[in-house]
C-alpha atoms as a PDB file:
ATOM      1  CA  UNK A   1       0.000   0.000   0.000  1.00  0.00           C
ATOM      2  CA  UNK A   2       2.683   2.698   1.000  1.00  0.00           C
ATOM      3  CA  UNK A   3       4.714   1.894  -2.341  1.00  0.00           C
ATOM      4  CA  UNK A   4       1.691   2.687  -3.952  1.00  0.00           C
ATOM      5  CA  UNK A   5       1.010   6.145  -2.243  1.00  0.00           C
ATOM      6  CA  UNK A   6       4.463   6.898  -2.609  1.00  0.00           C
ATOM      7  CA  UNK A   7       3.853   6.745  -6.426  1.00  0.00           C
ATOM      8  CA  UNK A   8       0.660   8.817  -6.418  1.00  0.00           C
ATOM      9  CA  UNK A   9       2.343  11.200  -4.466  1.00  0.00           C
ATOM     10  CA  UNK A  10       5.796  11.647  -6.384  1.00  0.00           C
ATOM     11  CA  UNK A  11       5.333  10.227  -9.720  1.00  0.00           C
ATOM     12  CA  UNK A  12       8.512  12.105 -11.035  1.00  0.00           C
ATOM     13  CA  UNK A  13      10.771  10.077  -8.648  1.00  0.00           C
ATOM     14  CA  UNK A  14       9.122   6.574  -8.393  1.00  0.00           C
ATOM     15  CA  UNK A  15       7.941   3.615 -10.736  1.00  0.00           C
ATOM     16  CA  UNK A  16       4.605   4.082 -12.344  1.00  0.00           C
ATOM     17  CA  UNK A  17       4.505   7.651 -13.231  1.00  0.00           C
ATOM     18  CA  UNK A  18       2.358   7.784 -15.946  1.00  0.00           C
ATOM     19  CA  UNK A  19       0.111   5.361 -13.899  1.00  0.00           C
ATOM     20  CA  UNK A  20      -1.693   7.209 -11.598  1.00  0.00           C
ATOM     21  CA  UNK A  21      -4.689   5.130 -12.232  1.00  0.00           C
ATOM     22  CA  UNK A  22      -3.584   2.020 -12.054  1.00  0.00           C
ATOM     23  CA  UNK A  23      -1.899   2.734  -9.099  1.00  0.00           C
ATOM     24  CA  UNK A  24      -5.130   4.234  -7.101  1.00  0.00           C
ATOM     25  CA  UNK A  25      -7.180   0.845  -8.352  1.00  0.00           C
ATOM     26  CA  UNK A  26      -4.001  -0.989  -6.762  1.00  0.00           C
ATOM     27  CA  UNK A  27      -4.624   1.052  -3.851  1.00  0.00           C
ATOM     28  CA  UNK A  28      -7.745   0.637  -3.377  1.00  0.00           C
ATOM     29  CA  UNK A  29      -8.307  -2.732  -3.175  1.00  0.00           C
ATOM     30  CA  UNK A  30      -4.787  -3.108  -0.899  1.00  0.00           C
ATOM     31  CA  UNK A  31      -6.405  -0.751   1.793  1.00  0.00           C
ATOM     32  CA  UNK A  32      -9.920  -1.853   1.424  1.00  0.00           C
ATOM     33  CA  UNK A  33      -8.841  -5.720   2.374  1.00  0.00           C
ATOM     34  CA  UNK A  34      -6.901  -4.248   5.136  1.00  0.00           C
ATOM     35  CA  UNK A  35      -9.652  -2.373   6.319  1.00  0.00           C
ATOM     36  CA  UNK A  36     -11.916  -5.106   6.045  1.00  0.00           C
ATOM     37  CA  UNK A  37      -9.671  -7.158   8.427  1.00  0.00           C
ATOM     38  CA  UNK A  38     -10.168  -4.622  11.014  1.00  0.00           C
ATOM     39  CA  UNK A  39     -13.899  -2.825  10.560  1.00  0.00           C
ATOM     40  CA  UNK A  40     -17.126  -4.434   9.722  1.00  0.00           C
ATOM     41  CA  UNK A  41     -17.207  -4.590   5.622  1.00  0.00           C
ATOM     42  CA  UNK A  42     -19.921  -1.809   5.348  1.00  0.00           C
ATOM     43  CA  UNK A  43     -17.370   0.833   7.276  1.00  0.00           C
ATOM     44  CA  UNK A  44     -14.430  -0.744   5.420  1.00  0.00           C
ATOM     45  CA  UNK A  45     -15.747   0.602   2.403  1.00  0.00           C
ATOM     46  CA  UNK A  46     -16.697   4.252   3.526  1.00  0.00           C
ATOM     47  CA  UNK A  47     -13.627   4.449   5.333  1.00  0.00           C
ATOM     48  CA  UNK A  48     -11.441   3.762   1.672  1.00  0.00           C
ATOM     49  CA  UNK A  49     -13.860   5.783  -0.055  1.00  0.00           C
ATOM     50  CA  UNK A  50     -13.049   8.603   2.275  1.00  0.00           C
ATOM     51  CA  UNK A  51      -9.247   8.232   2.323  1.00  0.00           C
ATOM     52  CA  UNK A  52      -9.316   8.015  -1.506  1.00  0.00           C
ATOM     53  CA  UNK A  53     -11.015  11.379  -1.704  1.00  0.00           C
ATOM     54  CA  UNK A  54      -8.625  13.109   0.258  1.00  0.00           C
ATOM     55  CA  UNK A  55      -5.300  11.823  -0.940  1.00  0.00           C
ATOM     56  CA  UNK A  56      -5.016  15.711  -2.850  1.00  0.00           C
ATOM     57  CA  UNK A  57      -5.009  16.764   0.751  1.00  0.00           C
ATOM     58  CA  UNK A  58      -1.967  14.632   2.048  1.00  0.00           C
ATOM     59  CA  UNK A  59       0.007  15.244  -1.683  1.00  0.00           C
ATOM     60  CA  UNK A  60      -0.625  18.800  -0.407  1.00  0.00           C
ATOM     61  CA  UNK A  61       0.516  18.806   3.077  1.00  0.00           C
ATOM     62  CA  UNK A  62       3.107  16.539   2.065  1.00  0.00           C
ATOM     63  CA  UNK A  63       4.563  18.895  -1.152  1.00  0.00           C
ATOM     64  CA  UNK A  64       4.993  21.690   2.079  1.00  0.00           C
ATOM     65  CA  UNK A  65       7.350  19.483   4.248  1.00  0.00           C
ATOM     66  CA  UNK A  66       9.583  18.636   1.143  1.00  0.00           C
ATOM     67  CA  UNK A  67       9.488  22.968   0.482  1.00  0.00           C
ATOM     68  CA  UNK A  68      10.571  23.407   4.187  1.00  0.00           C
ATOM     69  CA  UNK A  69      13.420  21.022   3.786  1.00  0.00           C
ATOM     70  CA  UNK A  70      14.333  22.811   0.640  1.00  0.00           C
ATOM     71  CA  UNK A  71      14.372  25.911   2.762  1.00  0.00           C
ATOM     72  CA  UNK A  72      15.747  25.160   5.824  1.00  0.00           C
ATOM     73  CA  UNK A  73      19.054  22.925   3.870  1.00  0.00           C
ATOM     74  CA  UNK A  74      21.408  24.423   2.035  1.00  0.00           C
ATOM     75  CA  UNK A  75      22.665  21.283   1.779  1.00  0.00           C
ATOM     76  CA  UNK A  76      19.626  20.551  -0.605  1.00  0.00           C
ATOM     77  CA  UNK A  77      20.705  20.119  -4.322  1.00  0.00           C
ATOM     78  CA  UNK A  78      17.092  19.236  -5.709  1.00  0.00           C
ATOM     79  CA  UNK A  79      13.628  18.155  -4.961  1.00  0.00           C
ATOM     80  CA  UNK A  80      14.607  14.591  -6.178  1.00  0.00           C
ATOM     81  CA  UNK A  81      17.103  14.285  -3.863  1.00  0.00           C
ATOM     82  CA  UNK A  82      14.949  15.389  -0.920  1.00  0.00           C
ATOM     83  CA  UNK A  83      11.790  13.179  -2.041  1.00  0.00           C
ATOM     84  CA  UNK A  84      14.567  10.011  -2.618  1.00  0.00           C
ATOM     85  CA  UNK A  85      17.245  10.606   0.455  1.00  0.00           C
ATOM     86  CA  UNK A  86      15.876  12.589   3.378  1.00  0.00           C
ATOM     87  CA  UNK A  87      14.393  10.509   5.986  1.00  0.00           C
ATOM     88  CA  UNK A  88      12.087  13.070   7.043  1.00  0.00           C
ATOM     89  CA  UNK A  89      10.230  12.377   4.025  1.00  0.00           C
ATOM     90  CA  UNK A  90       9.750   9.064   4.422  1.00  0.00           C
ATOM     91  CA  UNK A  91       8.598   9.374   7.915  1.00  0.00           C
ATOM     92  CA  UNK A  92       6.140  12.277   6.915  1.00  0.00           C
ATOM     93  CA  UNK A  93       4.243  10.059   4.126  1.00  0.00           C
ATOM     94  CA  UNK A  94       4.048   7.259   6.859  1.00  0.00           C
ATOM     95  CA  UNK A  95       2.841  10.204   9.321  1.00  0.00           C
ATOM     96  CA  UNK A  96       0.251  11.760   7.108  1.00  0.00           C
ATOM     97  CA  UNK A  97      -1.285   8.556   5.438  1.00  0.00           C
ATOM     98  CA  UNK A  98      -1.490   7.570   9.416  1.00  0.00           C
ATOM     99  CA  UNK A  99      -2.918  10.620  10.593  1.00  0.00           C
ATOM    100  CA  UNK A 100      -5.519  10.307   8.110  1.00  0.00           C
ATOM    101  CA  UNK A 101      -6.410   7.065   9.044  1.00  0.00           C
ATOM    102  CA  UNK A 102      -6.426   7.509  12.315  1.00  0.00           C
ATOM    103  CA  UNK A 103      -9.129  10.424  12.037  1.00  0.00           C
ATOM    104  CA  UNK A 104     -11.449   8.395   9.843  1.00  0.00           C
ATOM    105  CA  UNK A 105     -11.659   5.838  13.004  1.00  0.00           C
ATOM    106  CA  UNK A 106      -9.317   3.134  11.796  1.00  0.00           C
ATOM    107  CA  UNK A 107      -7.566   0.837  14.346  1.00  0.00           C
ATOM    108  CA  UNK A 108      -4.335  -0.591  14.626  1.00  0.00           C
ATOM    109  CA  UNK A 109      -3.177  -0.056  10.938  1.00  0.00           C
ATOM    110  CA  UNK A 110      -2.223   3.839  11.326  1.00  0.00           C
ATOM    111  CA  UNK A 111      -0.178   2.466  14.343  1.00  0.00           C
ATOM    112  CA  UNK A 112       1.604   0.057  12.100  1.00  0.00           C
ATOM    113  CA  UNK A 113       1.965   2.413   9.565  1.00  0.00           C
ATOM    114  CA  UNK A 114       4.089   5.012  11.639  1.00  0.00           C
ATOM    115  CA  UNK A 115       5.674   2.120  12.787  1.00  0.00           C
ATOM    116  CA  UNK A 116       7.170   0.700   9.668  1.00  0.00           C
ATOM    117  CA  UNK A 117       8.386   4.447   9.068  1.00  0.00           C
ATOM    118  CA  UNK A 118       9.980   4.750  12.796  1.00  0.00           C
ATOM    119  CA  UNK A 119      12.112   1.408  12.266  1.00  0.00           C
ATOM    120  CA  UNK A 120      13.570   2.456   9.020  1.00  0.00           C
ATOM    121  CA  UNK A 121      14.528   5.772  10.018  1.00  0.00           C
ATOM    122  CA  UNK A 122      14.732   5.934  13.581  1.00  0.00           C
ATOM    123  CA  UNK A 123      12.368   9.089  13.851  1.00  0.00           C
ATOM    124  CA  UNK A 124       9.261   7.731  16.280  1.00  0.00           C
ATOM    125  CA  UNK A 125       5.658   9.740  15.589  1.00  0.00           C
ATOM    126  CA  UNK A 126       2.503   8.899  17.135  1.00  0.00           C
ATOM    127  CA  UNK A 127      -0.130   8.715  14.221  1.00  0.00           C
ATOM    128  CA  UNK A 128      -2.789  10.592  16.476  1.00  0.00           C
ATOM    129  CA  UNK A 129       0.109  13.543  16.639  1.00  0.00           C
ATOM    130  CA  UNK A 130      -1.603  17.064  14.877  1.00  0.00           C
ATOM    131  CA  UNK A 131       1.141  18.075  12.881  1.00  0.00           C
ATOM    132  CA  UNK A 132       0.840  21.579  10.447  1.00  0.00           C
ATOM    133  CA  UNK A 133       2.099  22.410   7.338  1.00  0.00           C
ATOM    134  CA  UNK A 134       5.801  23.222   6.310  1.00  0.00           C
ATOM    135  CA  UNK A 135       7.292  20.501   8.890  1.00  0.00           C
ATOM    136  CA  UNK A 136      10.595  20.241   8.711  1.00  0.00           C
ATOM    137  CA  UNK A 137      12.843  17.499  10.133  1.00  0.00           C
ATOM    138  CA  UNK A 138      16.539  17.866   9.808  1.00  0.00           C
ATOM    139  CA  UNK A 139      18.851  14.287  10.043  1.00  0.00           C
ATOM    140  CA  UNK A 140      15.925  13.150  12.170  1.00  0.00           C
ATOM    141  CA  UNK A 141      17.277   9.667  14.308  1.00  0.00           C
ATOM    142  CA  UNK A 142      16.227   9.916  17.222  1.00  0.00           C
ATOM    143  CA  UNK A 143      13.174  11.894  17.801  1.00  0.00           C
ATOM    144  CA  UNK A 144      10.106  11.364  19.539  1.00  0.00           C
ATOM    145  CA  UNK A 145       6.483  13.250  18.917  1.00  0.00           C
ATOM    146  CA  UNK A 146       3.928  11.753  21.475  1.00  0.00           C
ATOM    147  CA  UNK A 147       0.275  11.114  20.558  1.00  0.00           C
ATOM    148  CA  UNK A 148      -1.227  14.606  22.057  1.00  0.00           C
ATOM    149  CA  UNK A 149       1.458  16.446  20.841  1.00  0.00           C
ATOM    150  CA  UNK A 150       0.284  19.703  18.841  1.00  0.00           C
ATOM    151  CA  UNK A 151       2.636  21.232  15.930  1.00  0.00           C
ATOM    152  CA  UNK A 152       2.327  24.086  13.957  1.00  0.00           C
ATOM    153  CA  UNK A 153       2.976  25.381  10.905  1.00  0.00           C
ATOM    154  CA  UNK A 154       6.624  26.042   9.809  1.00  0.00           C
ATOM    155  CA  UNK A 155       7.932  23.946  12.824  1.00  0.00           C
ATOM    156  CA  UNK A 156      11.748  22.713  12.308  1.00  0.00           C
ATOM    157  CA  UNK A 157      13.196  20.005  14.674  1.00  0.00           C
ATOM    158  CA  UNK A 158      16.959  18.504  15.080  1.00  0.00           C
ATOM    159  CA  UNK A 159      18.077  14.765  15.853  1.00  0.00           C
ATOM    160  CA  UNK A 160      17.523  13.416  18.973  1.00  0.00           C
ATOM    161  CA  UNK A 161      14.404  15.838  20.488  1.00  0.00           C
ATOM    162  CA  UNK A 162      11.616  14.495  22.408  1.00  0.00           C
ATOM    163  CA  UNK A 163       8.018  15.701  22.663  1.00  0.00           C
ATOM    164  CA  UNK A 164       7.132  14.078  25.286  1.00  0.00           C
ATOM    165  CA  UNK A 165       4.842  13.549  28.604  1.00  0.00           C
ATOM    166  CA  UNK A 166       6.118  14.224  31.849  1.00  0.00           C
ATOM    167  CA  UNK A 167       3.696  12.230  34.180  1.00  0.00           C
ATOM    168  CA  UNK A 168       1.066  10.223  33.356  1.00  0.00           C
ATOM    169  CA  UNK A 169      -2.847  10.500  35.327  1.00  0.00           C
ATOM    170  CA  UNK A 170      -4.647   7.164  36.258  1.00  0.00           C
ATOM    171  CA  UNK A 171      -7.841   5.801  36.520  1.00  0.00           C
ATOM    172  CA  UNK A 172      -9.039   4.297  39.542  1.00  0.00           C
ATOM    173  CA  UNK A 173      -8.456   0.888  38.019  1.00  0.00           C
ATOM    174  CA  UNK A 174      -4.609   1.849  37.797  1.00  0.00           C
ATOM    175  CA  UNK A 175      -4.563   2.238  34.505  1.00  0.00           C
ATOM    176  CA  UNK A 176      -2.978   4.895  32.718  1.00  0.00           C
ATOM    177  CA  UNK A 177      -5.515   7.957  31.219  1.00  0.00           C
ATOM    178  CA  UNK A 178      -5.350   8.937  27.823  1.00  0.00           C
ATOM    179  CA  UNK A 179      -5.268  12.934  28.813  1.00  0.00           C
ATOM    180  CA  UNK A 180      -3.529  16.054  26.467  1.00  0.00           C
ATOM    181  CA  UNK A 181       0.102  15.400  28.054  1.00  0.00           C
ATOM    182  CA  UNK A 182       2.482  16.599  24.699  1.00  0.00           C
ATOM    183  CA  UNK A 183       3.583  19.632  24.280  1.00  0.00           C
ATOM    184  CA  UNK A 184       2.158  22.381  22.298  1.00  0.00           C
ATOM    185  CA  UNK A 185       4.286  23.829  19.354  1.00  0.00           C
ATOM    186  CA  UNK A 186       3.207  26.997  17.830  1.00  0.00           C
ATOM    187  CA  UNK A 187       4.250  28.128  14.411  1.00  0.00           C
ATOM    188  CA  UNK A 188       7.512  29.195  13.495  1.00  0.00           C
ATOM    189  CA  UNK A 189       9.129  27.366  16.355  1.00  0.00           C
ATOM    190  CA  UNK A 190      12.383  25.958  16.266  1.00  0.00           C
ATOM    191  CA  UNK A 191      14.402  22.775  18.289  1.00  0.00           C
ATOM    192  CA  UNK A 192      17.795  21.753  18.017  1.00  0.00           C
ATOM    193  CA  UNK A 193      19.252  18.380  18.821  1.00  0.00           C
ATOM    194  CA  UNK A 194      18.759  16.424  22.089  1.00  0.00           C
ATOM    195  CA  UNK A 195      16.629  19.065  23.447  1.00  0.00           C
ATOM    196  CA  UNK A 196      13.669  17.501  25.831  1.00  0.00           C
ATOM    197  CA  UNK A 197      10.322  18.954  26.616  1.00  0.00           C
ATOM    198  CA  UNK A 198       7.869  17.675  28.342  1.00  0.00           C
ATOM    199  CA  UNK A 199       4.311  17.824  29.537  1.00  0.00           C
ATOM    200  CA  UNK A 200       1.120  19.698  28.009  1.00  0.00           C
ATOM    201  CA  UNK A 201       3.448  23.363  27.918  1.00  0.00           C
ATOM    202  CA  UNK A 202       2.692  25.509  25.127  1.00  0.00           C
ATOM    203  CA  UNK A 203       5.865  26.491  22.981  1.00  0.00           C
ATOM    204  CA  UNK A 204       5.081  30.282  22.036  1.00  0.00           C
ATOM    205  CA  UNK A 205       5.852  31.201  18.376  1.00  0.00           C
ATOM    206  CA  UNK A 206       8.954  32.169  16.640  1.00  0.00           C
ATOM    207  CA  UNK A 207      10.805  30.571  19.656  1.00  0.00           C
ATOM    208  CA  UNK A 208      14.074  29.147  19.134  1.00  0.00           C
ATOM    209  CA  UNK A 209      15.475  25.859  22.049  1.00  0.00           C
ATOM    210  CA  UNK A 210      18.604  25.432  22.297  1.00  0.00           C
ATOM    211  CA  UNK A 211      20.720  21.886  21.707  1.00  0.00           C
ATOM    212  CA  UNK A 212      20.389  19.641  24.353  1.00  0.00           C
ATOM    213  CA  UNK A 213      17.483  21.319  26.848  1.00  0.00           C
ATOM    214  CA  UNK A 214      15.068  19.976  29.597  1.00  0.00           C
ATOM    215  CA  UNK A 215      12.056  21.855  29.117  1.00  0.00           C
ATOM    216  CA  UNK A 216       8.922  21.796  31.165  1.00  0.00           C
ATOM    217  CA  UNK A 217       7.352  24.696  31.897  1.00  0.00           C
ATOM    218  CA  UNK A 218       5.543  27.405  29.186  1.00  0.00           C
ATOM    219  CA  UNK A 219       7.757  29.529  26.920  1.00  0.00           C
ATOM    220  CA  UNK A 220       6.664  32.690  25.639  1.00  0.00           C
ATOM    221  CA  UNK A 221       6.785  34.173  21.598  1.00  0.00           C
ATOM    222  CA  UNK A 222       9.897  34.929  20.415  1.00  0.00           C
ATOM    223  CA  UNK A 223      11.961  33.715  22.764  1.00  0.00           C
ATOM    224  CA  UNK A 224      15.492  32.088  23.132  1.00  0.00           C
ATOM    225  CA  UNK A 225      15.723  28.886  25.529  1.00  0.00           C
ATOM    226  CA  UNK A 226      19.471  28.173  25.495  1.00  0.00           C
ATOM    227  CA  UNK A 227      21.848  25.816  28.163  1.00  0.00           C
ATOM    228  CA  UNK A 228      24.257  27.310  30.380  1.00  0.00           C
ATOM    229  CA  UNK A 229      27.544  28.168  29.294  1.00  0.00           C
ATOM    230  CA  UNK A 230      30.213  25.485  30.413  1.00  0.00           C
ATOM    231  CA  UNK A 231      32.360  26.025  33.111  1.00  0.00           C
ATOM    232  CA  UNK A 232      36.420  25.642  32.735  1.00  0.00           C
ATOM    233  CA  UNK A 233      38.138  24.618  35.500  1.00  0.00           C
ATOM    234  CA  UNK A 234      41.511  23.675  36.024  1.00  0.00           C
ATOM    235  CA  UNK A 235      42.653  20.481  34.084  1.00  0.00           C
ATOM    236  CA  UNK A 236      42.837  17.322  36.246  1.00  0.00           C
ATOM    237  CA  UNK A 237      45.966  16.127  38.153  1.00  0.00           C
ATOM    238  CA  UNK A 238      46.801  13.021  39.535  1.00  0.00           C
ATOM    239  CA  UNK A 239      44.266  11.177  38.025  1.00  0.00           C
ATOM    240  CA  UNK A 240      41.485  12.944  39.938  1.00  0.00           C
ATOM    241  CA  UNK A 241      38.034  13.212  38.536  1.00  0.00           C
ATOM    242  CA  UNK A 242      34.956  15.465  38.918  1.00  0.00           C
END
């Protein structure tokens, strides 16, 4: 099903380009079996028939992450070589085609779907993540987005960051409560590698976190969240240590 999508949505870089048709009856017979394992048949078919009619959507969406990359690289030579070599796009057709899914109802498979994405490229998003336009991923192992996180539009993160929850609530049974516990990323935000935060905080726009921060509280527009300088101290005799 993916290799299909990935077709429809960049038919200049990938086998069957002057097939579109073909490969949307491929397509929908591939998702409407797979749907049919998990829904009763009559939803099976609403749900493909819904999915189908909003693929222009995810091209869309998915034609503004490849443009951020393209601005935010200068390492960037062509579209081709962002649609065939950067990992974030991978991960973003896995995420959107998910995300879709998911809101139509689906179970299980949009799970699966991010999954196959997060083991090939290291780069772990929750398909129930809401993620805006222009999202930009640079490198890319090693980050997490959590299933309440919120993203908006022209967002850029580095390797290694984590959108993530801080605590968890529980239900009297002990089990743990599906509550808003990501963080909130308004538009124009930007985090560099390793940098942690955590909880439902709200990211204010145009903000910029520095490499390698634990964040956990609300940051306001425009602001700069940087580490600590290092401290030098005198070099080490005598084999001492810290």
């Amino acid at each position: 099903m993916m290799g299909s999508l990935r077709s429809i949505f960049f038919p200049h870089c990938f086998e069957e380009e002057d097939a579109e048709g073909p490969c949307l009856r491929k397509l929908d017979k591939v998702l409407r079996s797979q749907l049919e394992a998990v829904l009763p048949d009559n939803e099976a078919h609403s749900v493909c028939d819904s999915f189908i009619s909003g693929i222009d959507q995810i091209r869309i969406l998915l034609e503004t992450d490849v443009d951020a990359i393209a601005h935010n690289d200068p390492a960037v030579t062509s579209r081709e070589e962002i649609i065939l070599c950067y990992p974030a796009v991978t991960v973003m057709l896995h995420y959107r085609v998910a995300h879709a899914l998911y809101l139509l109802g689906v179970p299980i498979i949009p799970r699966m779907i991010t999954e196959m994405a997060h083991s090939s490229t290291g780069i772990d998003i929750h398909p129930a993540a809401k993620i805006g336009k222009y999202f930009s991923i640079d490198h890319g192992t090693g980050i997490v987005i959590g299933a309440t996180t919120i993203i908006g539009d022209h967002v850029m993160l580095y390797q290694g960051v984590t959108l993530g929850a801080k605590n968890f609530s529980y239900s009297e049974e002990g089990l743990p409560l599906d509550l808003p516990r990501h963080p909130i990323l308004e538009d124009n935000v930007t985090v560099y590698s390793n940098a942690s935060i955590l909880g439902r905080v709200r990211i204010g726009h145009d903000t910029v976190v520095g490499g390698n921060v634990w964040l956990t509280s609300d940051v306001p527009p425009h602001s700069k969240i940087l580490q600590s300088k290092a401290v030098l101290r005198p070099a080490f005799e005598d084999g001492a240590g810290i």
